[in-house]
Protein backbone atom coordinates (compact mmCIF):
# COMPACT_ATOMS: atom_id res chain seq x y z
CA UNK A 1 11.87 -4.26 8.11
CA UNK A 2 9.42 -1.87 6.64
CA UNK A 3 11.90 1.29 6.55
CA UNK A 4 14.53 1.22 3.84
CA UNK A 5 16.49 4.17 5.70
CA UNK A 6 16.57 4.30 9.65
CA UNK A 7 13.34 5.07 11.70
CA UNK A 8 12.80 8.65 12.02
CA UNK A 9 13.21 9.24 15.60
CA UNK A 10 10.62 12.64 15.72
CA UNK A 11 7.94 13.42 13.98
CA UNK A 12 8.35 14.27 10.20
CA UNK A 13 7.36 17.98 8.76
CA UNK A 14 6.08 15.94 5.38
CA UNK A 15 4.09 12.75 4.94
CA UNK A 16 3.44 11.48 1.37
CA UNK A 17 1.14 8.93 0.83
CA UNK A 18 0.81 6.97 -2.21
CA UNK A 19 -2.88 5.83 -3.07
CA UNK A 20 -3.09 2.73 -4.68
CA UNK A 21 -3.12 -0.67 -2.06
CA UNK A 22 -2.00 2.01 0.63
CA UNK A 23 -4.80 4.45 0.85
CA UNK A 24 -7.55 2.46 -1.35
CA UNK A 25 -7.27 -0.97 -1.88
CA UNK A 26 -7.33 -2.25 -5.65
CA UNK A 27 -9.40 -5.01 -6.99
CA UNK A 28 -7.75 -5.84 -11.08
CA UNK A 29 -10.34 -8.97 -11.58
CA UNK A 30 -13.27 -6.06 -11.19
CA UNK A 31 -12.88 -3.53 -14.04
CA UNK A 32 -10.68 -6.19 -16.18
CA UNK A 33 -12.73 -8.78 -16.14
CA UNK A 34 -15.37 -6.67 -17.59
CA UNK A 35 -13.31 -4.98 -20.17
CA UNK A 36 -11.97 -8.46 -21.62
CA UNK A 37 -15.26 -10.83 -21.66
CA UNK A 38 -15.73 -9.97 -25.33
CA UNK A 39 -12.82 -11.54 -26.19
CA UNK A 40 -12.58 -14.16 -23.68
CA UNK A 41 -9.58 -12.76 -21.91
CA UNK A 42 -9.44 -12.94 -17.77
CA UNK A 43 -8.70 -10.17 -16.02
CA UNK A 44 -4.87 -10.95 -15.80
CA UNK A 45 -4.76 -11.13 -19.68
CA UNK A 46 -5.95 -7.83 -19.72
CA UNK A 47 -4.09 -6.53 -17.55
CA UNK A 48 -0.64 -8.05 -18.89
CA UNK A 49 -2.09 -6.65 -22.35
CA UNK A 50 -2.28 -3.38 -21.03
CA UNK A 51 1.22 -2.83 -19.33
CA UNK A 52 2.66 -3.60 -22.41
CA UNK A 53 0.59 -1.22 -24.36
CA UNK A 54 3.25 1.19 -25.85
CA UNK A 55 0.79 3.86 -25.28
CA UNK A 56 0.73 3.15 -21.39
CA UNK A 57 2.91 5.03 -19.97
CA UNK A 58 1.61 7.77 -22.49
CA UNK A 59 -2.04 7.12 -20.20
CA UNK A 60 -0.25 7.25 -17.07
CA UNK A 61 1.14 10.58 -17.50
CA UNK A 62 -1.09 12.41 -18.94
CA UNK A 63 -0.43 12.17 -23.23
CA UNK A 64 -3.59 10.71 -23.74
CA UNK A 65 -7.05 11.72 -23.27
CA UNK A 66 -9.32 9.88 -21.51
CA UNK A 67 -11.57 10.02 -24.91
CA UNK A 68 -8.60 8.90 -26.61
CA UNK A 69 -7.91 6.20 -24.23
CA UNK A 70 -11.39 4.77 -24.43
CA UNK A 71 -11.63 4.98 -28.40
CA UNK A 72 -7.88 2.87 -28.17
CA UNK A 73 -9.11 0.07 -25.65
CA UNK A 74 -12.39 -0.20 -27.15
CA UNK A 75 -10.56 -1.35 -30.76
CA UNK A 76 -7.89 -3.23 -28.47
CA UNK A 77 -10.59 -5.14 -26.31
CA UNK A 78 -13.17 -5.15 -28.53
CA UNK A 79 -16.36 -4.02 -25.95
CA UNK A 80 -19.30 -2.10 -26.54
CA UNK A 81 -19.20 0.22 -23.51
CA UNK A 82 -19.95 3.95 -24.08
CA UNK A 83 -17.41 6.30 -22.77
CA UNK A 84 -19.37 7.10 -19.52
CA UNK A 85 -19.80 2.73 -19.00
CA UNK A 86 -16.12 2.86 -19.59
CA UNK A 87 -15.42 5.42 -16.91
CA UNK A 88 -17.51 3.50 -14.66
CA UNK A 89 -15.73 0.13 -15.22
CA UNK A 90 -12.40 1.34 -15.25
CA UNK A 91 -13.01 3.05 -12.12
CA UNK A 92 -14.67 -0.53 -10.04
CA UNK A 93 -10.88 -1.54 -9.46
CA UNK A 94 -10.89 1.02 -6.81
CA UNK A 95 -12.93 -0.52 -3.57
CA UNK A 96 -15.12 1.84 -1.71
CA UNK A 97 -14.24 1.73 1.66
CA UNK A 98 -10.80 3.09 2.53
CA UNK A 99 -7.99 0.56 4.00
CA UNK A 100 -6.95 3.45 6.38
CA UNK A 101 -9.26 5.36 8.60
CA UNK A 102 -10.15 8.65 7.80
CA UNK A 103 -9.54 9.84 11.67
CA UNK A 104 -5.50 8.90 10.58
CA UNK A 105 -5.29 11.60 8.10
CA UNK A 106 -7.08 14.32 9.96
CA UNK A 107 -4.87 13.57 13.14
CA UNK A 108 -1.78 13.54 10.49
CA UNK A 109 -3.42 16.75 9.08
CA UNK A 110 -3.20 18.65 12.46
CA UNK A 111 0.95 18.00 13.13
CA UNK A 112 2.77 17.35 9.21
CA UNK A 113 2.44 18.54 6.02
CA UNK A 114 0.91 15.95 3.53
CA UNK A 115 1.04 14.62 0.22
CA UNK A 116 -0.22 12.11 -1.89
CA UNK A 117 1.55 10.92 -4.35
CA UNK A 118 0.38 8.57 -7.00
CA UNK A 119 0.95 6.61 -10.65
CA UNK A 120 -2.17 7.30 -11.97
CA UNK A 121 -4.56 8.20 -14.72
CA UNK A 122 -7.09 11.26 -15.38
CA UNK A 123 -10.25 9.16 -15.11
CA UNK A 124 -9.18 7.97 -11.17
CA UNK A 125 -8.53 11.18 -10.62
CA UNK A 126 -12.12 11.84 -11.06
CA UNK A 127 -12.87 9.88 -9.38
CA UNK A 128 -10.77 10.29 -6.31
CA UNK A 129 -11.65 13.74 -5.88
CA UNK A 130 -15.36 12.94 -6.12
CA UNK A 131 -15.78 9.68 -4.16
CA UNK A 132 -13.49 9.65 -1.20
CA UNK A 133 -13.26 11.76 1.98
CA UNK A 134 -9.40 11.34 2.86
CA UNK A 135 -8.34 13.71 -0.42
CA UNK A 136 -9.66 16.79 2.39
CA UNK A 137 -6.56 16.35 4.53
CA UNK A 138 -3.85 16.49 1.74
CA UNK A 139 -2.71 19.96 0.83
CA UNK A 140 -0.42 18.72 -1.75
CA UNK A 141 -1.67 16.05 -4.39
CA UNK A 142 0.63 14.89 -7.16
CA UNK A 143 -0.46 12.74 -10.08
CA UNK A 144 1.65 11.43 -12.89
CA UNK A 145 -1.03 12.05 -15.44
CA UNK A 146 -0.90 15.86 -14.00
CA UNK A 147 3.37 16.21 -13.85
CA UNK A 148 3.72 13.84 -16.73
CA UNK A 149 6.44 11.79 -14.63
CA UNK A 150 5.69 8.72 -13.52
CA UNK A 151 7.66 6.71 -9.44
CA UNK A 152 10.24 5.99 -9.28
CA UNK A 153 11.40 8.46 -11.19
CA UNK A 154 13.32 11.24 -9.26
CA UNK A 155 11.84 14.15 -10.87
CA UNK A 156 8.29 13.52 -9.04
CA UNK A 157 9.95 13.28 -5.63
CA UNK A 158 11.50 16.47 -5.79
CA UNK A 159 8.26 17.59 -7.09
CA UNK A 160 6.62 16.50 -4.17
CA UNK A 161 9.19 17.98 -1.56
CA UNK A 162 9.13 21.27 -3.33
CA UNK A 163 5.29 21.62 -2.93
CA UNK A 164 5.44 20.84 0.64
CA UNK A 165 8.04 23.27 1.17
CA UNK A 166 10.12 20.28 3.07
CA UNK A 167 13.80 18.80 2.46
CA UNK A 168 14.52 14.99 2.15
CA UNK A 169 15.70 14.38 5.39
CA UNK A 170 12.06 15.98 6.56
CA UNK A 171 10.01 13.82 4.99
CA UNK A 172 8.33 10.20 5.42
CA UNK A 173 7.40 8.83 2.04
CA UNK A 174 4.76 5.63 2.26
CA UNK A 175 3.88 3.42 -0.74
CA UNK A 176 3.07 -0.18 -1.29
CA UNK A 177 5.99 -1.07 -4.05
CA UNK A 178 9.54 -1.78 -3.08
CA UNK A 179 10.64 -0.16 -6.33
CA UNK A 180 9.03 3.12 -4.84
CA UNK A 181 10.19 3.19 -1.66
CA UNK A 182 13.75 2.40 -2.55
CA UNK A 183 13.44 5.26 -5.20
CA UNK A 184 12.36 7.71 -2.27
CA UNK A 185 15.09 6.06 -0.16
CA UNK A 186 17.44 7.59 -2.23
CA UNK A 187 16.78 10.90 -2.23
CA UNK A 188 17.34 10.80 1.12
CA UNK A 189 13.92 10.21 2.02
CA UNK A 190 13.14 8.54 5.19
CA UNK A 191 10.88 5.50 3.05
CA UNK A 192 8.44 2.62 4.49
CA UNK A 193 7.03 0.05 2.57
CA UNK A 194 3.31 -0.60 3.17
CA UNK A 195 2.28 -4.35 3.82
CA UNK A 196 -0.39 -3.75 6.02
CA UNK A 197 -2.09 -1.09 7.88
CA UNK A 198 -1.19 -2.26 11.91
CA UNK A 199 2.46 -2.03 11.61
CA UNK A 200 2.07 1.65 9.93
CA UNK A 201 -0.37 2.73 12.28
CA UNK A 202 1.79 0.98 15.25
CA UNK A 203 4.94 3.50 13.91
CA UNK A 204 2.55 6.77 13.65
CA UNK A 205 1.34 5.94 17.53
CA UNK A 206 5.29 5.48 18.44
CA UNK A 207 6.07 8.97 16.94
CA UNK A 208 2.78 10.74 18.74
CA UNK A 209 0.80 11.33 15.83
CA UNK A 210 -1.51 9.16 16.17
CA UNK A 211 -3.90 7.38 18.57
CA UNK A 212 -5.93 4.41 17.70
């Protein structure tokens, strides 16, 4: 089942959507496949390489420049790329078109509050807010690189709620990791776990706030 608390049974006051493989879908081999050919690594080496970079979670939350960031991969990885190529590779994981419609989140927009809420760094960010349409429709946007608190931390829940003015048990929290939605689960969150868009989009038309 995609809740991990019941259904709600009316229509939420808050919606918070995370981004990543929810919102936009996320391609690794495409930026770090690029940022490891020096060196011969694939894309999955890099990637393993980075999650266990001490200074990670540092990126992800916002205690590292995205100069500083650059300068540290570049003697990591070993590329050539300027800071502005770098920007433009690390940002290619992120596809183009949206996996959700755009006509979703300004029907959403017109009956519940929402949020997005996402693990992410200052460069996406940038990219995000420049690139893509859906960011319109989301009064409230929370980024761990902005709050410096990464999901599923409770802290950025609560952080959430409070800008959206809503309690727990009024909110619908979406995301694509089980880790997350548990997280959001208990805080009393009503929580579903994204696998695909038709089954979302099937529980949004149930609770008359949305029509395909």
């Amino acid at each position: 089942m995609p809740f991990l608390a019941p259904p709600l049974e009316i229509p939420p006051r808050a919606i918070i959507f995370d981004i990543g493989r929810v919102i936009i879908d996320v391609d690794v081999s495409r930026s770090m496949g690029p940022l490891g050919q020096h060196e011969g690594r694939s894309h999955r080496d890099v990637l393993r390489l980075l999650e266990a970079d001490p200074k990670w979670m540092d990126w992800q939350e916002g205690r590292i420049s995205p100069a500083n960031w650059h300068a540290h991969l570049k003697k990591k990885l070993g590329f050539s790329y300027s800071f502005d190529e770098f920007c433009s590779v690390w940002n290619s994981v992120l596809r183009p078109e949206p996996i959700l419609p755009d006509r979703l989140f300004e029907s959403l927009a017109g009956k519940c509050r929402l949020g997005l809420l996402s693990n992410t760094d200052p460069i996406h960010v940038a990219h995000f807010e420049a690139n893509y349409d859906f960011v319109r429709h989301f009064r409230v946007r929370i980024y761990s690189c902005h709050v410096g608190i990464s999901k599923p931390a409770p802290a950025i829940y609560h952080h959430a709620l409070r800008d959206l003015d809503a309690m727990p048990d009024e909110a619908l929290f979406i995301d694509d990791l089980h880790s997350n939605v548990l997280a959001a689960a208990s805080q009393g969150m009503s929580a579903f776990h994204f696998t695909g868009a038709a089954e979302m989009l099937a529980e949004f038309s149930r609770l008359g706030l949305y029509a395909a």
